[in-house]
Structures are given as structure tokens and as C-alpha cells.
C-alpha atoms as a PDB file:
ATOM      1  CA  UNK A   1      -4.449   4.956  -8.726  1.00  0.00           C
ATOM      2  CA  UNK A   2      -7.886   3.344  -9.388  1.00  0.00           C
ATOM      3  CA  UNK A   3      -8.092   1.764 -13.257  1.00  0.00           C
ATOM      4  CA  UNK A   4     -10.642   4.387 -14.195  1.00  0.00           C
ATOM      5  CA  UNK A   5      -8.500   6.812 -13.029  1.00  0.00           C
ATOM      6  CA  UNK A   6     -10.280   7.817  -9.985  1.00  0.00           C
ATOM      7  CA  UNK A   7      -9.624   7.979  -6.501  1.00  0.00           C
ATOM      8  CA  UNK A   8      -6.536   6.577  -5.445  1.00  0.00           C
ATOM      9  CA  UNK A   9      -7.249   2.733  -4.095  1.00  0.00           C
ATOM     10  CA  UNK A  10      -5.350   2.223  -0.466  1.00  0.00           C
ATOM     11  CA  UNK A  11      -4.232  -1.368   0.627  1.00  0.00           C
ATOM     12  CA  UNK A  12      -5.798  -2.861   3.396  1.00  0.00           C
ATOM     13  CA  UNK A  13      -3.523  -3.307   6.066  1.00  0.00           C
ATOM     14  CA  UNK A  14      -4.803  -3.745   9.820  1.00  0.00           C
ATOM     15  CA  UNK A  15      -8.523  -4.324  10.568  1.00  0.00           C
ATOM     16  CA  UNK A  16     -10.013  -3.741  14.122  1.00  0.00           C
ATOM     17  CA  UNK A  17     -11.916  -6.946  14.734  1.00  0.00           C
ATOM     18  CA  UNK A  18     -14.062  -7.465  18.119  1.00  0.00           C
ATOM     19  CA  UNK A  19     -16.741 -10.390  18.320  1.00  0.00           C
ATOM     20  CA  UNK A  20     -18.991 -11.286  21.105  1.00  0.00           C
ATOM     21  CA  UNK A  21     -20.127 -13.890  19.443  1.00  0.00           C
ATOM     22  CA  UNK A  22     -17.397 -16.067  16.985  1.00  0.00           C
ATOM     23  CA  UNK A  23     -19.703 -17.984  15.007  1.00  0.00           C
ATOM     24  CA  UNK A  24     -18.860 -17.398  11.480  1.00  0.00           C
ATOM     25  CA  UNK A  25     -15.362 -16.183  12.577  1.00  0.00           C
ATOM     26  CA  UNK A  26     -13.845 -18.535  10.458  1.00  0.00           C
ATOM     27  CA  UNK A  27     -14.808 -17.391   7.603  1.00  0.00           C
ATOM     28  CA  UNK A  28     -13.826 -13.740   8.176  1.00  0.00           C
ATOM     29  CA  UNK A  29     -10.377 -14.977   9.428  1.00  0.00           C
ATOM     30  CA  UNK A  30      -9.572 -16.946   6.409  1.00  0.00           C
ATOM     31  CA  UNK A  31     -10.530 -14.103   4.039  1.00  0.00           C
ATOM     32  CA  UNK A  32      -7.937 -11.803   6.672  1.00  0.00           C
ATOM     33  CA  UNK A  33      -5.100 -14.205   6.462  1.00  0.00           C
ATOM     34  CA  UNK A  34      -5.392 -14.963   2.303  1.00  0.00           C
ATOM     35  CA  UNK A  35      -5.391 -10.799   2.071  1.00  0.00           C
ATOM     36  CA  UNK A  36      -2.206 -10.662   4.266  1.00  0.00           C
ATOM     37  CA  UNK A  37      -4.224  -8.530   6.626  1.00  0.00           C
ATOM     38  CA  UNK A  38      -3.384  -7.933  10.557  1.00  0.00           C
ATOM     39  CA  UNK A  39      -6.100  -8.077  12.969  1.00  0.00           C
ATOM     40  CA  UNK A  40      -6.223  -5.164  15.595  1.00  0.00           C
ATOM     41  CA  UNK A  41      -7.751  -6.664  18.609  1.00  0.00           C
ATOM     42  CA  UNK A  42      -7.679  -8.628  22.185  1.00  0.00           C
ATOM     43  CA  UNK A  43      -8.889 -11.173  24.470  1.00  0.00           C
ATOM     44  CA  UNK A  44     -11.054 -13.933  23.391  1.00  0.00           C
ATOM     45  CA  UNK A  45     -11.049 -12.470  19.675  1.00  0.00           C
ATOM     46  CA  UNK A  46      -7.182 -12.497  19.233  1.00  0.00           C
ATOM     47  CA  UNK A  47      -6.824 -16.283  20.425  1.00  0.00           C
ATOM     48  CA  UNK A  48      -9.205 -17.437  18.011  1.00  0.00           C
ATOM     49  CA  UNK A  49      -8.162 -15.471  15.071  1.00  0.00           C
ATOM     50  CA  UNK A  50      -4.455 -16.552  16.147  1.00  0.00           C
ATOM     51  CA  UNK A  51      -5.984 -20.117  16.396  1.00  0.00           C
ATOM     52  CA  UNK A  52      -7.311 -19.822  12.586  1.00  0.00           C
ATOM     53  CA  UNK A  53      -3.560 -18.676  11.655  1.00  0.00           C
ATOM     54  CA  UNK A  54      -4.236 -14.512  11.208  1.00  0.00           C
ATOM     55  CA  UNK A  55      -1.432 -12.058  12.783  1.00  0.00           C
ATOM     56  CA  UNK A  56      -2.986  -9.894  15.234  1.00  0.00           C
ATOM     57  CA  UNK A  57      -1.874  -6.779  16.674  1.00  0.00           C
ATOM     58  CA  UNK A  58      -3.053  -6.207  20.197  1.00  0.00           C
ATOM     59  CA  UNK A  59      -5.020  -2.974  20.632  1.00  0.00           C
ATOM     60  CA  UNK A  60      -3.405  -1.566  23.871  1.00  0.00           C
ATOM     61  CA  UNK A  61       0.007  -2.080  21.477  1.00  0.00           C
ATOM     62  CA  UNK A  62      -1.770   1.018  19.178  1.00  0.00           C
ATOM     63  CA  UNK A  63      -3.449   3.226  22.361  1.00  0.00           C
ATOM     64  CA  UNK A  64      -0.809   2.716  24.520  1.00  0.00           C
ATOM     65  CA  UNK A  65      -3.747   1.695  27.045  1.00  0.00           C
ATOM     66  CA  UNK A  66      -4.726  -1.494  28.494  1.00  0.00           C
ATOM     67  CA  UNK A  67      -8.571  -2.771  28.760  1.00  0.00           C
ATOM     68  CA  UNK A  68     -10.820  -1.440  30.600  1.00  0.00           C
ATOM     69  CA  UNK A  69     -13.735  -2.333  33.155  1.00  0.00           C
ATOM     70  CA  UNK A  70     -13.229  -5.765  33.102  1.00  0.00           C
ATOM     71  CA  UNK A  71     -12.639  -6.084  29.612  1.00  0.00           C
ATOM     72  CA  UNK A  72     -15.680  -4.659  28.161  1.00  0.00           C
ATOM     73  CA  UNK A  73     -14.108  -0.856  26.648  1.00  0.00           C
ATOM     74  CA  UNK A  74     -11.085  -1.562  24.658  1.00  0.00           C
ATOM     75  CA  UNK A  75     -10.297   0.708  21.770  1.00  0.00           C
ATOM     76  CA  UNK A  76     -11.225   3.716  23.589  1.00  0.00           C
ATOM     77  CA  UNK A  77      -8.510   5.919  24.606  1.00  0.00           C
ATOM     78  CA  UNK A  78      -8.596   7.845  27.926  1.00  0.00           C
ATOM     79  CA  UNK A  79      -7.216  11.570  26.484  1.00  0.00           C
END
């Protein structure tokens, strides 16, 4: 429950993290792995936030669906 006795507060668990460009990245991968958060994502993303030490879930692990056209649609799922 929230302090003030509000809306329930939820933990942060898994974030879905896709970058073109991974300037900056970093940054947002540091702040992942001190808040013992899991990245959701693939490719070139997931090597570099497994290179700055973050746990990353592949996507196709969650749709049950690999990548498609070439690469460039990957959290969509086909049904």
C-alpha cells in the first residue's frame, strides 16, 4: 500500500527495453541493474545491456515467437 494510503504501489520487475540507438544506454542499464530489474528484449539491445551486467529476458522467451522480418518487429505477437 502507498504511505498515504492510496493506490497500492507494484514493484518493478521486467522492463521491455529496445534501442536503435545505445548512446546513453549506460546510464539506463545501471539504474536497471541497482533496481534488480530484468530487461525484456533481443539482439543488439540484450548484448549490451548483458555487457553493462543487467539480466535480460529474451522476448520470444515471453511470446513464444521469434523475430520477425529481419529483425525489425519483435514484441508483436502473430494471434
Amino acid at each position: 500500500m502507498n504511505p498515504d494510503g492510496g493506490t497500492p504501489v507494484l514493484p518493478i520487475r521486467r522492463a521491455l527495453v529496445s534501442v536503435y540507438d545505445k548512446t546513453g544506454l549506460d546510464r539506463l542499464a545501471a539504474a536497471l541493474k541497482a533496481a534488480g530489474i530484468v530487461a525484456v528484449s533481443t539482439g543488439g539491445t540484450a548484448r549490451a545491456l548483458q555487457g553493462y551486467g543487467v539480466s535480460v529476458e529474451d522476448v520470444s522467451s515471453i511470446t513464444g515467437f521469434p523475430e520477425v522480418l529481419d529483425g525489425r518487429v519483435k514484441t508483436l505477437h502473430p494471434n
